[in-house]
N, C-alpha and C. Protein backbone atom coordinates (compact mmCIF):
# COMPACT_ATOMS: atom_id res chain seq x y z
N UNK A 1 0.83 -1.18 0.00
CA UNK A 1 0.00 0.00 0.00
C UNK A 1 0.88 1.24 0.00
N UNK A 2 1.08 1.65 -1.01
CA UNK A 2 2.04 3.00 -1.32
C UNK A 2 1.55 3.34 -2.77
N UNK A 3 2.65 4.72 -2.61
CA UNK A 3 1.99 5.56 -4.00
C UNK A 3 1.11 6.69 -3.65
N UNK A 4 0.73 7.11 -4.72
CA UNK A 4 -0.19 8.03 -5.09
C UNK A 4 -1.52 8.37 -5.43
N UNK A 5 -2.24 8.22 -4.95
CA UNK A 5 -4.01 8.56 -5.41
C UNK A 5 -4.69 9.41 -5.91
N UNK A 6 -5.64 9.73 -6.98
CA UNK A 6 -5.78 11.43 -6.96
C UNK A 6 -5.07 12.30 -6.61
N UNK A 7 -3.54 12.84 -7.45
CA UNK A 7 -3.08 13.36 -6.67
C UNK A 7 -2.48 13.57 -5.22
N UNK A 8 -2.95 12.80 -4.23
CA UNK A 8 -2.79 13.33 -2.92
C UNK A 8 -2.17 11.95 -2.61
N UNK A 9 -1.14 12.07 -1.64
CA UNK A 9 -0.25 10.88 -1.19
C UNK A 9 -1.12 10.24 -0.27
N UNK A 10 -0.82 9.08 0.30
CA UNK A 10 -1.61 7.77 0.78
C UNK A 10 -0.57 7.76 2.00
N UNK A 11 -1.26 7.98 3.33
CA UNK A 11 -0.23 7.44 4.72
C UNK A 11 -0.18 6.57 5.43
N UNK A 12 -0.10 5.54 4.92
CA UNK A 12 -0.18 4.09 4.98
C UNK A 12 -0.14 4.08 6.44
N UNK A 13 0.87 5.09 7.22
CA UNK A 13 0.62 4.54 8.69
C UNK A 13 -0.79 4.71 9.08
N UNK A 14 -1.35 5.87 8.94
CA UNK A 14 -2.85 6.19 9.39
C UNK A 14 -3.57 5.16 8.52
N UNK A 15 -3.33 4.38 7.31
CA UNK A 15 -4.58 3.65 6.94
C UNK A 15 -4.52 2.32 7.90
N UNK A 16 -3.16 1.59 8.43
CA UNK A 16 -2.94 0.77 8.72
C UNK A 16 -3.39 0.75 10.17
N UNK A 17 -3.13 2.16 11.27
CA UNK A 17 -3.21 2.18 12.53
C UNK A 17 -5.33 2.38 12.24
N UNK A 18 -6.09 2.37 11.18
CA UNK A 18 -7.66 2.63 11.11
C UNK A 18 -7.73 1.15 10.99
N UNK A 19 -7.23 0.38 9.86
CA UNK A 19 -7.71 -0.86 9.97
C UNK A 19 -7.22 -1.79 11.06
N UNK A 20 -5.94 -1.70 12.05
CA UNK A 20 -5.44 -2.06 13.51
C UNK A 20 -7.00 -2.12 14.71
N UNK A 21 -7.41 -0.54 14.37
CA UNK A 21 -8.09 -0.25 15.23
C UNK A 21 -9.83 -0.96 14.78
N UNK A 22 -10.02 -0.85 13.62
CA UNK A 22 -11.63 -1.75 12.87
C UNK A 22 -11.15 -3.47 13.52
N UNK A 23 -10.33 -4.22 13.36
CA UNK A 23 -10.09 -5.32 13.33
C UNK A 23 -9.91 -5.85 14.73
N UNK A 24 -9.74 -4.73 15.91
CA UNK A 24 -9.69 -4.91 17.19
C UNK A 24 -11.23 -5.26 18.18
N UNK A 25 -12.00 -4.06 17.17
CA UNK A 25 -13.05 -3.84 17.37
C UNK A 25 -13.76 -5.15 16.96
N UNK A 26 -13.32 -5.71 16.19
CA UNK A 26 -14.39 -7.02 15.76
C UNK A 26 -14.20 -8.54 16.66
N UNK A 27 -15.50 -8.76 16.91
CA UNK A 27 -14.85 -10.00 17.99
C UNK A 27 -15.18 -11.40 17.33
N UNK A 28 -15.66 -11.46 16.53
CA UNK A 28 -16.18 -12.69 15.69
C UNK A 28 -14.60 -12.71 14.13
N UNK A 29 -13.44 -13.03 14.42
CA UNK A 29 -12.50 -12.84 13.73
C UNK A 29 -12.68 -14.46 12.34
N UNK A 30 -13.52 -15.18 12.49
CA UNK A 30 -13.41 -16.60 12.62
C UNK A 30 -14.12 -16.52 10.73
N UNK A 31 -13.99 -17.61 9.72
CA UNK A 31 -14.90 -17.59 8.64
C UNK A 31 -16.14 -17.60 8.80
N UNK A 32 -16.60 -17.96 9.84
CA UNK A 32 -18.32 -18.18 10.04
C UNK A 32 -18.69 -16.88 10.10
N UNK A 33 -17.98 -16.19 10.22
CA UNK A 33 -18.74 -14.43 10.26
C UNK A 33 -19.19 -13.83 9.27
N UNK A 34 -20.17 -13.72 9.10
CA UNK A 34 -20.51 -13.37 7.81
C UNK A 34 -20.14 -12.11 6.94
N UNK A 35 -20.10 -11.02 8.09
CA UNK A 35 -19.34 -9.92 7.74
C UNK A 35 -17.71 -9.71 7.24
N UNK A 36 -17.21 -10.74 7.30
CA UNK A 36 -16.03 -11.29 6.64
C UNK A 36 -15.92 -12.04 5.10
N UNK A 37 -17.31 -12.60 5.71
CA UNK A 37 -17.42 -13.76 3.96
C UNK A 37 -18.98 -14.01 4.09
N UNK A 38 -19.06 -13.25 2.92
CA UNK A 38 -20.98 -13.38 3.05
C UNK A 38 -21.12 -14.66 1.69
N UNK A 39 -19.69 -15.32 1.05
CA UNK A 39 -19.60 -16.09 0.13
C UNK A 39 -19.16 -17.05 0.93
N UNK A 40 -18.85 -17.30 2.15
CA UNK A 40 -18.92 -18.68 2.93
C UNK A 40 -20.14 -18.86 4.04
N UNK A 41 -20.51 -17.95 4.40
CA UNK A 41 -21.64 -18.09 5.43
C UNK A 41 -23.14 -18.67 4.57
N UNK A 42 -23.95 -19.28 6.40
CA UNK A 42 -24.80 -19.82 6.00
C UNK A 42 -26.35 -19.16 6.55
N UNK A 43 -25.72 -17.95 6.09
CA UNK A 43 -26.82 -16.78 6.63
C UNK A 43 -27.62 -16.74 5.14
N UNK A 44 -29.38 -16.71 5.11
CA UNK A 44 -29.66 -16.20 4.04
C UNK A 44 -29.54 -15.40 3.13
N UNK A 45 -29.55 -15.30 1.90
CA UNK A 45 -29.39 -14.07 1.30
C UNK A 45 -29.89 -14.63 -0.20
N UNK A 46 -30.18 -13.70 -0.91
CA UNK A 46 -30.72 -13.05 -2.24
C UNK A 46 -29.92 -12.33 -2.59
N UNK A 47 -29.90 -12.29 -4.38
CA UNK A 47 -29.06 -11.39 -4.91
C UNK A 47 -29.77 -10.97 -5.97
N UNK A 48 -29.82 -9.22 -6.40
CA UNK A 48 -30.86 -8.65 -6.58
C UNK A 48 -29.96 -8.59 -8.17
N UNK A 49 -31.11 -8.85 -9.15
CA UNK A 49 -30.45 -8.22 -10.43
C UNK A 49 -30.95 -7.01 -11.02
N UNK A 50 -32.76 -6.68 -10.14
CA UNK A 50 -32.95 -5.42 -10.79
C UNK A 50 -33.87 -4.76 -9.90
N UNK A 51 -33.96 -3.62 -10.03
CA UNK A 51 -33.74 -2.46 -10.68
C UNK A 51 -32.37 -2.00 -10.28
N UNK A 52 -31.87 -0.96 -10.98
CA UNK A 52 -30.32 -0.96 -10.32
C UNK A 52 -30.14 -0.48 -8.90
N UNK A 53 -29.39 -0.21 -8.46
CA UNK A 53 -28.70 0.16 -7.30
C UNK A 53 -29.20 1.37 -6.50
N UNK A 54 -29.02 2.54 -7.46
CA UNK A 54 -29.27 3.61 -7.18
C UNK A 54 -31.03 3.46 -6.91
N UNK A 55 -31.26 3.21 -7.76
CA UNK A 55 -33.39 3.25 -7.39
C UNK A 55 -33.70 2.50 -6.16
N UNK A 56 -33.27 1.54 -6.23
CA UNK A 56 -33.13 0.51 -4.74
C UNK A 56 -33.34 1.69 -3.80
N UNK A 57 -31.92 2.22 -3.82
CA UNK A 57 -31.48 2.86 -2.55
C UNK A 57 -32.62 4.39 -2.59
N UNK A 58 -32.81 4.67 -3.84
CA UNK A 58 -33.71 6.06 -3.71
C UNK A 58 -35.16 5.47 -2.98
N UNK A 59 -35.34 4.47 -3.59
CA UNK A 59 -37.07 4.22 -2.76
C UNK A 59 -36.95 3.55 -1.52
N UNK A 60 -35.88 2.74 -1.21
CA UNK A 60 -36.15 2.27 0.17
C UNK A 60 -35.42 3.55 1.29
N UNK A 61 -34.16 4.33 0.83
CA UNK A 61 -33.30 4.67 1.83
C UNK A 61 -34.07 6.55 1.74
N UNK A 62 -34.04 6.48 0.67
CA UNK A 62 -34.53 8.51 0.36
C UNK A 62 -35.80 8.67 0.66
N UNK A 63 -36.58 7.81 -0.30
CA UNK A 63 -38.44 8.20 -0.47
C UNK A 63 -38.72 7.37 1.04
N UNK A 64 -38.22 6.27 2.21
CA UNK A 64 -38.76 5.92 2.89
C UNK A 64 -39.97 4.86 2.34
N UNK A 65 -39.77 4.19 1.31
CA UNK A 65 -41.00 3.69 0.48
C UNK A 65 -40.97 2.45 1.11
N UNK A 66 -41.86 1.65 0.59
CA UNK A 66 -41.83 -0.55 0.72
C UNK A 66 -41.37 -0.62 -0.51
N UNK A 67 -40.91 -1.59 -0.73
CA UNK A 67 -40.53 -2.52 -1.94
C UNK A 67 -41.54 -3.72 -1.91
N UNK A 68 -42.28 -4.13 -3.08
CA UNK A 68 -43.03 -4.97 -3.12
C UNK A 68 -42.02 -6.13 -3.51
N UNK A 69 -41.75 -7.01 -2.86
CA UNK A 69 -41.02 -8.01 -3.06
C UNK A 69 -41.63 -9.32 -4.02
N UNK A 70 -41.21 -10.07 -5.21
CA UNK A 70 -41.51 -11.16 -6.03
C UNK A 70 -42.37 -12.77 -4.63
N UNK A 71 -43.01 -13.14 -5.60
CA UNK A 71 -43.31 -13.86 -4.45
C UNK A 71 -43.71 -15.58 -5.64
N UNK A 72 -43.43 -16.55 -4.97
CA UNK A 72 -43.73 -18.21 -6.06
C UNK A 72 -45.20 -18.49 -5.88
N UNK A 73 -45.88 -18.45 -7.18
CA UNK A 73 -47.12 -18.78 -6.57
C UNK A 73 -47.50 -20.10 -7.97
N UNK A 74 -48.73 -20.64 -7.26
CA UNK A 74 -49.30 -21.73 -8.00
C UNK A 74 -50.11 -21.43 -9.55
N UNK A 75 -49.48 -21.33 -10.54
CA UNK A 75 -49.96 -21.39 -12.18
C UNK A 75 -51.64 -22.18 -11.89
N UNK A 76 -52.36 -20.99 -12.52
CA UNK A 76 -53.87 -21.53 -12.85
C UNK A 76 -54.35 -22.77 -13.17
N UNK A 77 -53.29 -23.14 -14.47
CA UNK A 77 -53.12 -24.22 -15.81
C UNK A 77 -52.23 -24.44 -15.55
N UNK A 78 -51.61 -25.94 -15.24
CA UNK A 78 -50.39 -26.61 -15.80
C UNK A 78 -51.03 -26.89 -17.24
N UNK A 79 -49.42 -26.60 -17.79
CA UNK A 79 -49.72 -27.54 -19.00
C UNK A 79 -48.89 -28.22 -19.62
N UNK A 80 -48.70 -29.15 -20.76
CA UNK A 80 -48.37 -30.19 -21.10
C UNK A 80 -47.07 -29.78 -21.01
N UNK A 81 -46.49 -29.04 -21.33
CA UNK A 81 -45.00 -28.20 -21.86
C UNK A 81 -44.66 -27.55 -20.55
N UNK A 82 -44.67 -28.05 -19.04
CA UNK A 82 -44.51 -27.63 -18.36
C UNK A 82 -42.72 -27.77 -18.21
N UNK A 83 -41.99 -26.68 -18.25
CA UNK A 83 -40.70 -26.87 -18.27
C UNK A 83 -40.01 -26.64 -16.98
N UNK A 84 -40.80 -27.26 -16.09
CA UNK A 84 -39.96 -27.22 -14.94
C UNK A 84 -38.52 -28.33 -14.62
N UNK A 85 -37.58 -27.78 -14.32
CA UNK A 85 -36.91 -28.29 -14.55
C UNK A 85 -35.90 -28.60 -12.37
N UNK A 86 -34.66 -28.95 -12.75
CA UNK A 86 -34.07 -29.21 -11.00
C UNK A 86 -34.13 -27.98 -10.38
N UNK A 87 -34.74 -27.60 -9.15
CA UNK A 87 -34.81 -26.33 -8.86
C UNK A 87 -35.87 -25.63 -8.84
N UNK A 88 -37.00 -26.27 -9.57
CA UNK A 88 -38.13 -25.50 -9.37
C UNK A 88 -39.71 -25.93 -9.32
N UNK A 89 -40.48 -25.46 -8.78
CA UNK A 89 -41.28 -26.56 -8.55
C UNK A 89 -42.79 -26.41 -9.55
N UNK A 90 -43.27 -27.86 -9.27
CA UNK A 90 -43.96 -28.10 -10.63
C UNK A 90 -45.30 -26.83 -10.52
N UNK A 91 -45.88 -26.29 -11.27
CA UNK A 91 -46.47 -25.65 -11.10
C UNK A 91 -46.91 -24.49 -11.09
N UNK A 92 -45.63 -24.25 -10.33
CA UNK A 92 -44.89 -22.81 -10.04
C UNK A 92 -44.75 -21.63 -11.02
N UNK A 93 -44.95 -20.45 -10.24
CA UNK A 93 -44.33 -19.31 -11.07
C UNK A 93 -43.65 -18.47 -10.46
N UNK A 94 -42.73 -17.69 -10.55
CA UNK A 94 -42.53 -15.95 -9.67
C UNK A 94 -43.67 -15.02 -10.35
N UNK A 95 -44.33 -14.85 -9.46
CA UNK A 95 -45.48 -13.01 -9.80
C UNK A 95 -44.30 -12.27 -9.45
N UNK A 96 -43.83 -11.07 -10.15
CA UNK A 96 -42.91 -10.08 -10.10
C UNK A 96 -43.29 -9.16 -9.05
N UNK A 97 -42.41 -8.72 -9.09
CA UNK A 97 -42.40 -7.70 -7.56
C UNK A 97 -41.70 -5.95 -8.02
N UNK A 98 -41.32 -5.21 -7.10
CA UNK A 98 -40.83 -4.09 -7.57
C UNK A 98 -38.99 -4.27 -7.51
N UNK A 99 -38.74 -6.01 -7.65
CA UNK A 99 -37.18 -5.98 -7.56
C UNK A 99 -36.98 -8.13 -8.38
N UNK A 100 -36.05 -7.63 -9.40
CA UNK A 100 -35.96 -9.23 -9.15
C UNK A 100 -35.07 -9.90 -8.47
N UNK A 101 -34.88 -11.38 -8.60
CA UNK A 101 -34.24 -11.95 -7.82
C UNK A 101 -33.71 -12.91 -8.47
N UNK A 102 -32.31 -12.94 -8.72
CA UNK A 102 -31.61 -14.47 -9.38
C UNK A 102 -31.39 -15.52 -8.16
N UNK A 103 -33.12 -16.32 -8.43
CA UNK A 103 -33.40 -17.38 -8.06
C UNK A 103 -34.67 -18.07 -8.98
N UNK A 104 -34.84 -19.13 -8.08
CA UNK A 104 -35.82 -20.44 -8.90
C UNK A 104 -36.75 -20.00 -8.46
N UNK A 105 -38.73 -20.59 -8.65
CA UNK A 105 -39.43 -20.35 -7.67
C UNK A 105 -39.10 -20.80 -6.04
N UNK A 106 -38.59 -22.21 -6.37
CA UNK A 106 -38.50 -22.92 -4.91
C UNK A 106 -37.66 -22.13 -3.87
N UNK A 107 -36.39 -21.76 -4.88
CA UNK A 107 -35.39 -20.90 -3.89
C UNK A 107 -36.43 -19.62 -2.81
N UNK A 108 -36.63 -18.75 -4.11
CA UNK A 108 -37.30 -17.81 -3.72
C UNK A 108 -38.52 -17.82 -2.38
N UNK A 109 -39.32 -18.85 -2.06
CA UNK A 109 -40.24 -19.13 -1.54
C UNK A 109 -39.60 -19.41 -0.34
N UNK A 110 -38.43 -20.33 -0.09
CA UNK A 110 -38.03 -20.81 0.89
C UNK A 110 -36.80 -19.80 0.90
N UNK A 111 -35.95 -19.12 0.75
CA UNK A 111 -35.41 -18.02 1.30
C UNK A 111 -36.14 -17.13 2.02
N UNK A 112 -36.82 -16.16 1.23
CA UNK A 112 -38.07 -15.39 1.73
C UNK A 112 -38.36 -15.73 3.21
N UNK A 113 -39.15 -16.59 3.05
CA UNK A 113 -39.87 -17.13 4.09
C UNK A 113 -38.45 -17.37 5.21
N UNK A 114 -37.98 -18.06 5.21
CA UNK A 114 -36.51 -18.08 6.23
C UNK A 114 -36.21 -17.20 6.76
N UNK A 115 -35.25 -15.34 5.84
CA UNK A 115 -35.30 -14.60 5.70
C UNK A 115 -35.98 -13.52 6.85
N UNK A 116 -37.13 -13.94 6.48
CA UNK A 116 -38.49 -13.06 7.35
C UNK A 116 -38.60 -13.39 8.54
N UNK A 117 -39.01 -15.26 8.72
CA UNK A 117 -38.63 -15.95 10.17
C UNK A 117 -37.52 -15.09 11.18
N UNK A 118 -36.17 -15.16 10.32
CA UNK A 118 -35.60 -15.06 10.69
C UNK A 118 -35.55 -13.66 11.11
N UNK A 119 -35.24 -12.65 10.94
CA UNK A 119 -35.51 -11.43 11.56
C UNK A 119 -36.49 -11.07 12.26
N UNK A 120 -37.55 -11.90 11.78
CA UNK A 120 -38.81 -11.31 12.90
C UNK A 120 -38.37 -11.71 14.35
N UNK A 121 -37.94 -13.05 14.41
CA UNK A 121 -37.87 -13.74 15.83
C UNK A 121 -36.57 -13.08 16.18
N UNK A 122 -35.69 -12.52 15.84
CA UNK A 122 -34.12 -11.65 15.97
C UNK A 122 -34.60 -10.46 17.15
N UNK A 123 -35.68 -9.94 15.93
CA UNK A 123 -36.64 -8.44 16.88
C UNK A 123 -37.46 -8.61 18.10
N UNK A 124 -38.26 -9.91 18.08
CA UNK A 124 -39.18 -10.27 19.00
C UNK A 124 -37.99 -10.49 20.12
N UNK A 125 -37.53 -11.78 19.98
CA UNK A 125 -36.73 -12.36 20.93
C UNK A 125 -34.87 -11.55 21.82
N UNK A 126 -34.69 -10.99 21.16
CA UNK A 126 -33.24 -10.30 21.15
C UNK A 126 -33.41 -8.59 21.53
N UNK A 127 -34.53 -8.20 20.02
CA UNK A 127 -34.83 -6.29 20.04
C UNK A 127 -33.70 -6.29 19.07
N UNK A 128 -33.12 -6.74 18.37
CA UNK A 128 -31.84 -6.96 17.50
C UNK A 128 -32.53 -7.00 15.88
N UNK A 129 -32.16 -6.25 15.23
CA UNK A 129 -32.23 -5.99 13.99
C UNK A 129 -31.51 -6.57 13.03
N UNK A 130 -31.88 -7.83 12.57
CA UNK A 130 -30.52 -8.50 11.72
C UNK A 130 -31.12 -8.91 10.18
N UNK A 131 -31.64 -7.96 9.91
CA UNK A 131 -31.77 -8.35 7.99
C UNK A 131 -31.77 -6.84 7.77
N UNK A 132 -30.85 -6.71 7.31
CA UNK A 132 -30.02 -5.62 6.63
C UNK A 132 -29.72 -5.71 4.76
N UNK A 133 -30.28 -4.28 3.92
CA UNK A 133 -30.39 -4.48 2.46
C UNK A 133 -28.74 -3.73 2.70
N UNK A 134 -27.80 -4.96 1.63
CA UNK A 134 -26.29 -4.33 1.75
C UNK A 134 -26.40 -3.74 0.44
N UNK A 135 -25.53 -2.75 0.40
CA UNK A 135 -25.27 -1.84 -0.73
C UNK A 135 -23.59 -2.26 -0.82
N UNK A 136 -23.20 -2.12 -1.89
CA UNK A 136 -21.72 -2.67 -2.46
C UNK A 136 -20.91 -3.67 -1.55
N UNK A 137 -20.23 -4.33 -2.15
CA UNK A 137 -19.76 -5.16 -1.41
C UNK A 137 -18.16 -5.06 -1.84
N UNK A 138 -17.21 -5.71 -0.96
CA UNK A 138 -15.60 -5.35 -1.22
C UNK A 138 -15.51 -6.90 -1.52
N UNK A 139 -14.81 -7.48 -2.65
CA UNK A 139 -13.77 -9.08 -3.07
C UNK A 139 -12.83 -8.58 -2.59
N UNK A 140 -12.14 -9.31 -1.82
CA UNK A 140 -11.01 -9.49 -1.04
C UNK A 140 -10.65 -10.54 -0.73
N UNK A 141 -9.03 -10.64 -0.59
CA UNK A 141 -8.24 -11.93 -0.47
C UNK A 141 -7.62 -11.97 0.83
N UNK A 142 -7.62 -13.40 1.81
CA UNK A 142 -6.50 -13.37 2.66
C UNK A 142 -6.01 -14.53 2.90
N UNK A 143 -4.63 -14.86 3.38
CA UNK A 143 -4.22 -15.98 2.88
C UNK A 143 -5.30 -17.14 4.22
N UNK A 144 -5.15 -16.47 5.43
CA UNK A 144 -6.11 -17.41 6.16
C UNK A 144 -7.40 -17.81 5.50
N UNK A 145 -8.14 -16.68 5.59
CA UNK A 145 -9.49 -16.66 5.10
C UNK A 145 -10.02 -16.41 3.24
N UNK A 146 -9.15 -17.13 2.99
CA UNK A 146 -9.34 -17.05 1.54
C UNK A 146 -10.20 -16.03 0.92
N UNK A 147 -10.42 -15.94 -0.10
CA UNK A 147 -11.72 -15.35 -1.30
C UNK A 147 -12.74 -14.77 -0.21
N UNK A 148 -13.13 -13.40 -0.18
CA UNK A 148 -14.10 -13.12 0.50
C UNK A 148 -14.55 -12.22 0.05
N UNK A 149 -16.05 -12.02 0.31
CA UNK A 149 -16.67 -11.11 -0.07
C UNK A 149 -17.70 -10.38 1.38
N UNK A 150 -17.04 -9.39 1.30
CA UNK A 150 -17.90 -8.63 2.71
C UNK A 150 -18.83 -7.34 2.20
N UNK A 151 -19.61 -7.12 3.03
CA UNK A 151 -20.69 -5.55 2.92
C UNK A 151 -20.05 -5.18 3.08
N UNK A 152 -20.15 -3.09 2.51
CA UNK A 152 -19.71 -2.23 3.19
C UNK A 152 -20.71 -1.28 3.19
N UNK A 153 -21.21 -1.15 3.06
CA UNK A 153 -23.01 -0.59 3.31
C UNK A 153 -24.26 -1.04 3.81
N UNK A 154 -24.88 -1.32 4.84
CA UNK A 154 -25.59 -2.27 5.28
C UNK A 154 -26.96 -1.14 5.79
N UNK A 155 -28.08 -1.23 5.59
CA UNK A 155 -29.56 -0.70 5.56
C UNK A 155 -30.20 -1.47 6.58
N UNK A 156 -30.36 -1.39 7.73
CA UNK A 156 -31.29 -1.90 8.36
C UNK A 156 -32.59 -1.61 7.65
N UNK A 157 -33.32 -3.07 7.65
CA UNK A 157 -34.72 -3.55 7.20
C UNK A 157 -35.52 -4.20 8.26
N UNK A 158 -36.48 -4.09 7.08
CA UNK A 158 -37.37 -5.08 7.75
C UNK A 158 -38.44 -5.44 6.90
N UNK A 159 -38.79 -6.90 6.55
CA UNK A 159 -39.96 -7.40 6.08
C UNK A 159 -41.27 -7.67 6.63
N UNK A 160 -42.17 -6.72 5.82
CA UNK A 160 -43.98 -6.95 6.50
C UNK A 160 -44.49 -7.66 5.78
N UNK A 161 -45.53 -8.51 6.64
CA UNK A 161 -46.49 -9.61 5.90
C UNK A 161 -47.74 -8.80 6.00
N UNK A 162 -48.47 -8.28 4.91
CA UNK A 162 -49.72 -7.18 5.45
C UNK A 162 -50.99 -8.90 5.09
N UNK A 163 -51.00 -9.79 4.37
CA UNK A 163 -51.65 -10.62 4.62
C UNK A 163 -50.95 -11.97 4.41
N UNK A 164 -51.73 -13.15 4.57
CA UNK A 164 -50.85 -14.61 4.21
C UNK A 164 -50.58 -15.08 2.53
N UNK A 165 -51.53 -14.84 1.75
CA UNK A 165 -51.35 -14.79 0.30
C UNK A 165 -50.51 -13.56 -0.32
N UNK A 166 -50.32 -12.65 0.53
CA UNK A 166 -50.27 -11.15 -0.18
C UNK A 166 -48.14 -10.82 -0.20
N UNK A 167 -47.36 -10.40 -1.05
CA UNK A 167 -46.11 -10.54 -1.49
C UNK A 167 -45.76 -9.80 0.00
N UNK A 168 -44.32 -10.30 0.48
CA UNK A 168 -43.71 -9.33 1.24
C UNK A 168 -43.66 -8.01 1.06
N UNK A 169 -43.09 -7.00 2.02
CA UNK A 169 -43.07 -5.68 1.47
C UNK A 169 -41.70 -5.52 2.60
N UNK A 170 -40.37 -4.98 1.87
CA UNK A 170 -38.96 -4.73 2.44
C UNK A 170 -39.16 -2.94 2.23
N UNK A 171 -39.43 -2.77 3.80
CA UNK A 171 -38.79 -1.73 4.24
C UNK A 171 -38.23 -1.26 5.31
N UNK A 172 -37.54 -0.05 5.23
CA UNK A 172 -36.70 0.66 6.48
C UNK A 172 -36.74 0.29 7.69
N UNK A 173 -35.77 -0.35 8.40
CA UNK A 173 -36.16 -0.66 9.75
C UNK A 173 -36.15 1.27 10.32
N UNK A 174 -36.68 1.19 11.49
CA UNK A 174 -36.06 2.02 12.67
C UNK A 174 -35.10 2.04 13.44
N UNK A 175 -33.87 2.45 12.29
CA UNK A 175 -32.61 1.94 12.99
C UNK A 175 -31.71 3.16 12.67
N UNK A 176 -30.58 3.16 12.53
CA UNK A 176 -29.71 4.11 12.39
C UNK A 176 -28.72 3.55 10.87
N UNK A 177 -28.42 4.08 10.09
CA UNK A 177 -27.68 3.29 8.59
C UNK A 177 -26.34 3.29 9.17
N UNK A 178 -26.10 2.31 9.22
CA UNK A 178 -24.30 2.28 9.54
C UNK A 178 -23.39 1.73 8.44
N UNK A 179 -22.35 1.46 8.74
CA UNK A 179 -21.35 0.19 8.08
C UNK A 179 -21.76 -0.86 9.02
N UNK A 180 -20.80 -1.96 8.64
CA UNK A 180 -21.28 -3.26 9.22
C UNK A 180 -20.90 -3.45 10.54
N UNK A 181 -22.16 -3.91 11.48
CA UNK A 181 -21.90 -3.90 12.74
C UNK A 181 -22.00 -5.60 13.02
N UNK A 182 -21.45 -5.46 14.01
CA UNK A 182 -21.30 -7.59 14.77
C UNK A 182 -22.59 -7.70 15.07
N UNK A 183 -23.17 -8.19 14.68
CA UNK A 183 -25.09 -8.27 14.68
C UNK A 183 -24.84 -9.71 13.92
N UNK A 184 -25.82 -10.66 14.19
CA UNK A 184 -26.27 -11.71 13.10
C UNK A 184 -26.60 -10.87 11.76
N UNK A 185 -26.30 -11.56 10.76
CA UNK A 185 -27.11 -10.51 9.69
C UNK A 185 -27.66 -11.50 8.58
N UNK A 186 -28.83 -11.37 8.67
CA UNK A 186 -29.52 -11.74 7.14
C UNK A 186 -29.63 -10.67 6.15
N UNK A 187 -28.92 -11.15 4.97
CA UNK A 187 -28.53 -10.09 4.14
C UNK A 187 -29.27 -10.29 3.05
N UNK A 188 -30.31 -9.03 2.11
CA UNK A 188 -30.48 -9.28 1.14
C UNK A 188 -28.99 -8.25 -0.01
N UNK A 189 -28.77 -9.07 -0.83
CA UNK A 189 -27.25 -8.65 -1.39
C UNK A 189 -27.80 -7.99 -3.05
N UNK A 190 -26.88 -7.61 -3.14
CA UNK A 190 -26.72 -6.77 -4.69
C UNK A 190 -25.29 -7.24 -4.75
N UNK A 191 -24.55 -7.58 -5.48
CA UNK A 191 -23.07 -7.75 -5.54
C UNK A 191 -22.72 -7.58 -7.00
C-alpha cells in the first residue's frame, strides 16, 4: 500500500493504525462471520439483479417507500410443456415484484420465508435488527481466510407480511444506517 491517489499521497501509517483499530473492534474474527465472507456463510441471502442500485437505494433509503417483493405462486393451468426443470417446482411461477431476484421459484419461496422468520424472531426475541439491504460489497483476499466477499453498506430492514397470500413488502427498519456492525445478519445482497 504505497503511491499516489488522486493526486494526494496515501499514509499508509494512518490507513494501517484505522484498519489495527476496525479489526480490534471485531470480535467474531473466525470464517463463520458473515461480515467477513458473506460467500462462505450460512446466513440467508438473495441477490438482486434489478432495478439498479441507485433506485433501490432512492425508494427504500430517500423516499422511505416498501418494496413490493416477487413472491412463487401456483400457475392456474399446468400444461403439457410444463418446463420445470431441477430447482423448481412443478407448477410454479414468480409473480414479479418491484425488484428481481436471481433465483428459482422454490429458492425464492423458501429463502423469503426463512429470511423473514428469521428477523422477525431476531426483533421479537433479542430487540436486534438482523436483515439488513447491503449496498456494495468489497472481493477481497486473505491468505487465512481465503476469497471473501464482505458488505460495506448495510440498511437496516425489515420485512412486513400485510396478509398470508399477499407478497412481502422490504422496508426501512427504525434503525440508524451504519457500516457493518457484529449483529447476526440476514442479508439481502446486490453484488
Amino acid at each position: 500500500m504505497s503511491g499516489i491517489t488522486n493526486g494526494s499521497q496515501v499514509d499508509e501509517k494512518k490507513i494501517r493504525a484505522q484498519l489495527k483499530k476496525w479489526q480490534e473492534r471485531l470480535l467474531d474474527l473466525t470464517k463463520g462471520n458473515p461480515l467477513l465472507g458473506l460467500n462462505r456463510s450460512r446466513v440467508s441471502k438473495v441477490r438482486v439483479t434489478s432495478p439498479a442500485l441507485n433506485e433501490i437505494f432512492s425508494q427504500v433509503v430517500v423516499a422511505e417507500s416498501e418494496i413490493r417483493l416477487p413472491m412463487a405462486v401456483r400457475r392456474s393451468q399446468p400444461t403439457l410443456l410444463d418446463d420445470s426443470g431441477p430447482g423448481q417446482m412443478e407448477g410454479y411461477e414468480i409473480e414479479p415484484g418491484d425488484v428481481e431476484f436471481e433465483v428459482t421459484p422454490v429458492e425464492l419461496a423458501r429463502k423469503l420465508r426463512r429470511i423473514h422468520d428469521n428477523a422477525r424472531t431476531s426483533v421479537e426475541e433479542r430487540g436486534v435488527t438482523t436483515l439488513h439491504l447491503t449496498f456494495s460489497t468489497l472481493n477481497w483476499h486473505n491468505d487465512w481466510l481465503g476469497e471473501s466477499i464482505s458488505p460495506i453498506w448495510m440498511v437496516p430492514a425489515r420485512l412486513v407480511s400485510k396478509r398470508p397470500n399477499a407478497p412481502l413488502r422490504l422496508t426501512l427498519a427504525d434503525e440508524e444506517i451504519s457500516s457493518p456492525q457484529l449483529v447476526e445478519c440476514w442479508v439481502l445482497v446486490r453484488l
